[in-house]
N, C-alpha and C. Protein backbone atom coordinates (compact mmCIF):
# COMPACT_ATOMS: atom_id res chain seq x y z
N UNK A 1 33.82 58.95 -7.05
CA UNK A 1 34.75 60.03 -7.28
C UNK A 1 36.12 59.43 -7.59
N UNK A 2 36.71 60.42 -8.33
CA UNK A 2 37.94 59.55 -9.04
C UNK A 2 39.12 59.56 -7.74
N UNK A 3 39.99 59.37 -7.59
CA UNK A 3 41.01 59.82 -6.88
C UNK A 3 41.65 60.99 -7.10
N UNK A 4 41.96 61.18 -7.90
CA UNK A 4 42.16 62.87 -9.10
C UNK A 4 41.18 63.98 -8.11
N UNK A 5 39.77 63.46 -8.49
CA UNK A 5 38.94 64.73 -7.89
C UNK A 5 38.88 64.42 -6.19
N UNK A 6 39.51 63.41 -5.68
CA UNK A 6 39.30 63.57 -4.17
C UNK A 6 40.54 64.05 -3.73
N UNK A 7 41.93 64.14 -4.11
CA UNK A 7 42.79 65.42 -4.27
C UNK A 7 42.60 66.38 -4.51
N UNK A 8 41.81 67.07 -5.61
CA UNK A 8 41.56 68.33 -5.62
C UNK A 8 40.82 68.82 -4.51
N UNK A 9 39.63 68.04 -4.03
CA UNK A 9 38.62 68.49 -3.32
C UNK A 9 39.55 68.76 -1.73
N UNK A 10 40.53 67.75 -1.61
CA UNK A 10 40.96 67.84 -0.36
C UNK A 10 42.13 69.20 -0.42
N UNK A 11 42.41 69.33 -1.54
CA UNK A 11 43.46 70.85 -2.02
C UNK A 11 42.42 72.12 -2.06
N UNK A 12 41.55 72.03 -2.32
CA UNK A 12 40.50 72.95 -2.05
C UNK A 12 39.62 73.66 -0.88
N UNK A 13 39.94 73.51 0.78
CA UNK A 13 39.52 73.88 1.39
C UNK A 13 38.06 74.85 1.35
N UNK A 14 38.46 75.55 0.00
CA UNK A 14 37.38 77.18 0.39
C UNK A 14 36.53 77.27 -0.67
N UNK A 15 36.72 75.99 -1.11
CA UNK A 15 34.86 75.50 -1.89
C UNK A 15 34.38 74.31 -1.31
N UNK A 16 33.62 74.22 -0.44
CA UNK A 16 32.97 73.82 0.29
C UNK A 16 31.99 72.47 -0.14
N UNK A 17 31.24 72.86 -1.47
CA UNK A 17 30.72 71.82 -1.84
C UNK A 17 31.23 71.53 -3.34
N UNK A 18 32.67 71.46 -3.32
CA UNK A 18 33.26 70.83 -4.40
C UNK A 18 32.82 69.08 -4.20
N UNK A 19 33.10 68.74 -3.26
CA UNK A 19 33.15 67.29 -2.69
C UNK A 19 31.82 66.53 -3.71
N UNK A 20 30.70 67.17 -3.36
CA UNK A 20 29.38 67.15 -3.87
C UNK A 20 29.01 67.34 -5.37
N UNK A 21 30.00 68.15 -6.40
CA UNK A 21 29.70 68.23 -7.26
C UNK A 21 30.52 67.22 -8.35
N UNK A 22 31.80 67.30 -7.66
CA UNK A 22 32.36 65.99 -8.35
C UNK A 22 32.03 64.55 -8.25
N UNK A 23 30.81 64.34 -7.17
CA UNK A 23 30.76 62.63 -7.24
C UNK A 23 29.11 63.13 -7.61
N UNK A 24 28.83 61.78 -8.44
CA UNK A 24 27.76 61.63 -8.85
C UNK A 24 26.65 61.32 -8.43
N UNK A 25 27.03 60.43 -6.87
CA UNK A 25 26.04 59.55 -6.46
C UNK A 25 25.72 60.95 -5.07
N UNK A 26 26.58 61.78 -4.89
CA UNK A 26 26.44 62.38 -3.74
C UNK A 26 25.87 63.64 -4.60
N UNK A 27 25.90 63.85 -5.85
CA UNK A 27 25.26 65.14 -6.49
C UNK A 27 23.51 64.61 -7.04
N UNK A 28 23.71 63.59 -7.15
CA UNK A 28 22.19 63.05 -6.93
C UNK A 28 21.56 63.51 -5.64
N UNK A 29 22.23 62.50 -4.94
CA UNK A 29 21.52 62.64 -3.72
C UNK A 29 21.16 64.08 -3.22
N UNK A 30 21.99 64.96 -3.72
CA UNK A 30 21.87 66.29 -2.97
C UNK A 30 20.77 66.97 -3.73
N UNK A 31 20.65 66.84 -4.88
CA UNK A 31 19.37 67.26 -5.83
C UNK A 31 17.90 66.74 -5.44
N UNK A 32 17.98 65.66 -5.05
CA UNK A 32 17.15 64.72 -4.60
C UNK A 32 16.29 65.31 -3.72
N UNK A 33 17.05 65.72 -2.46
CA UNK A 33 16.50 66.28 -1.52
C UNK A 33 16.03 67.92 -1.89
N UNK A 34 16.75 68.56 -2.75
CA UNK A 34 16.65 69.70 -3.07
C UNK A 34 15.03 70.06 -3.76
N UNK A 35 15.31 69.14 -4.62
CA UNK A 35 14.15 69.13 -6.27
C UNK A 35 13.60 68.03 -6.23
N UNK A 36 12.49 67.28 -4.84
CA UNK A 36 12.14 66.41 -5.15
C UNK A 36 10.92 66.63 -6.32
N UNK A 37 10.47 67.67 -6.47
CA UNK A 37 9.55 67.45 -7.51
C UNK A 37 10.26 67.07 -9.04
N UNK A 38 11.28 67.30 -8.63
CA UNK A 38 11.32 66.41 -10.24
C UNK A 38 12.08 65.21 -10.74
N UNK A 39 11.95 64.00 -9.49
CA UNK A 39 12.16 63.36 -9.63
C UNK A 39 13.05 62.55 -9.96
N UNK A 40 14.55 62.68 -9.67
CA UNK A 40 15.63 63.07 -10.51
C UNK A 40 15.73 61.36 -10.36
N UNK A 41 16.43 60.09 -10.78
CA UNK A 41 16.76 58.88 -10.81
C UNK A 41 18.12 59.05 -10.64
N UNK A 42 19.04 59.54 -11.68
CA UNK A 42 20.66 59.83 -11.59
C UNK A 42 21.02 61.45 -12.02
N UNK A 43 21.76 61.75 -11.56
CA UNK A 43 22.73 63.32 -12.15
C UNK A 43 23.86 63.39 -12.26
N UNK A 44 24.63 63.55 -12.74
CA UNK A 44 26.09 63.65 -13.56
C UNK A 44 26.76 65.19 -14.01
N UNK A 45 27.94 65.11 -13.62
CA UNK A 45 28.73 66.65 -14.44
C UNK A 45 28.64 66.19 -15.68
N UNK A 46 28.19 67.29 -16.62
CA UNK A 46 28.52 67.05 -18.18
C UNK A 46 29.72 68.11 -18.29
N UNK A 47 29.74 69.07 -17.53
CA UNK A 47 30.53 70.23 -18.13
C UNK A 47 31.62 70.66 -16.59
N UNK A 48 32.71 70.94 -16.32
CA UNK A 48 33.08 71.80 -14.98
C UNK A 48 34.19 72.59 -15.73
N UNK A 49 33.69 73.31 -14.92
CA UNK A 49 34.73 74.88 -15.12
C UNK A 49 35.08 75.34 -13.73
N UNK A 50 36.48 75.35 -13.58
CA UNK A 50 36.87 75.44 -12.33
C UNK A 50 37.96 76.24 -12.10
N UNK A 51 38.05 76.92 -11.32
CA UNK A 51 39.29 78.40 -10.92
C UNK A 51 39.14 78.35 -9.63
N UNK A 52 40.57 77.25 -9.47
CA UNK A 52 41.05 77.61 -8.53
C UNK A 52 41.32 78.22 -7.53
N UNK A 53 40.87 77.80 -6.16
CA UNK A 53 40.64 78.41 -5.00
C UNK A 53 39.35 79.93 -5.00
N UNK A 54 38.64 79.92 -6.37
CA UNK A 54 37.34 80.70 -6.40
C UNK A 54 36.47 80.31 -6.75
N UNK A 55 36.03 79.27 -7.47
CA UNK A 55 34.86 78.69 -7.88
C UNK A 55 34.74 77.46 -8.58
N UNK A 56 33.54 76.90 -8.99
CA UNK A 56 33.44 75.28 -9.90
C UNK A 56 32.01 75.65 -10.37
N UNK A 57 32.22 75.58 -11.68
CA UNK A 57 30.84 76.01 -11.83
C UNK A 57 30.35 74.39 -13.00
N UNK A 58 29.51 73.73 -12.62
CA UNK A 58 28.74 72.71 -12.82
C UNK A 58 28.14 72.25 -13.80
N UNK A 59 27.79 71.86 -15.30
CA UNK A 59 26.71 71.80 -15.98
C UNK A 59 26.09 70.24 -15.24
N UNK A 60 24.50 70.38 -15.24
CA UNK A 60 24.35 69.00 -14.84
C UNK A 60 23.51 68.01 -16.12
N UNK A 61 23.34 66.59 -16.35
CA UNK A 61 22.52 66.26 -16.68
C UNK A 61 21.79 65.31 -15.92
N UNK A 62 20.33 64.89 -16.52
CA UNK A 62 19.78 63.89 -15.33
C UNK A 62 18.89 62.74 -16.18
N UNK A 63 18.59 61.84 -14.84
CA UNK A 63 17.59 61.12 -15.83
C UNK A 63 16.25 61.09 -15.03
N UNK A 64 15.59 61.56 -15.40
CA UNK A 64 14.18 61.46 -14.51
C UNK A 64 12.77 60.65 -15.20
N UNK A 65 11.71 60.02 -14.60
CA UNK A 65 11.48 59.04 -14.81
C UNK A 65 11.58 58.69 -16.31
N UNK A 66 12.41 57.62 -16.20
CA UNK A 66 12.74 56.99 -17.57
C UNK A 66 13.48 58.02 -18.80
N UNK A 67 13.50 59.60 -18.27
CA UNK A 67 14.28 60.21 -19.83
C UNK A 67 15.79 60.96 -19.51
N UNK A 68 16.35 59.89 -20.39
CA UNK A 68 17.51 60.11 -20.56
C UNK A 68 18.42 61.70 -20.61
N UNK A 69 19.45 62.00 -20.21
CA UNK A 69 19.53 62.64 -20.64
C UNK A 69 18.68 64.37 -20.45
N UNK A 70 18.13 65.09 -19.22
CA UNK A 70 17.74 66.15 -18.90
C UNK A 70 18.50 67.06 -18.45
N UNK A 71 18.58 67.99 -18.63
CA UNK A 71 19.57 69.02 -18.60
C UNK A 71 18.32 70.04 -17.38
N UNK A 72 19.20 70.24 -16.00
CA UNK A 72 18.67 70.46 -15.08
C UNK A 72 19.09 72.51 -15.50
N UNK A 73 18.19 72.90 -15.22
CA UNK A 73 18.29 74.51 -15.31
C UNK A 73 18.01 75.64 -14.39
């Protein structure tokens, strides 16, 4: 997570799993456990849309075994 987004996240109190959607290795992991059926390897923000003190809304992509590039839905 950048430093940028660990300011926001810490300015953000009342989104809860902002923390999670801005780092990559912790938005894996959280998918991981979520969707093990599909196997996820890495996940990444491609897209965030975010309003302040109401929401973050996420696009993700992933790579699951070996393909680049999956767009989780």
């Amino acid at each position: 997570m950048t430093p940028e987004d660990r300011a926001l996240v810490e300015r953000e109190p009342a989104l809860p799993g902002l923390g999670v959607l801005l780092d990559d290795e912790a938005l894996t992991a959280w998918l991981r456990e979520r969707r093990p059926q599909d196997a996820i390897e890495r996940a990444w923000g491609t897209y965030v849309r975010y309003k302040p003190g109401t929401s973050c809304l996420l696009a993700v992509s992933s790579t699951r075994a070996g393909e680049p590039g999956v767009r989780l839905g």
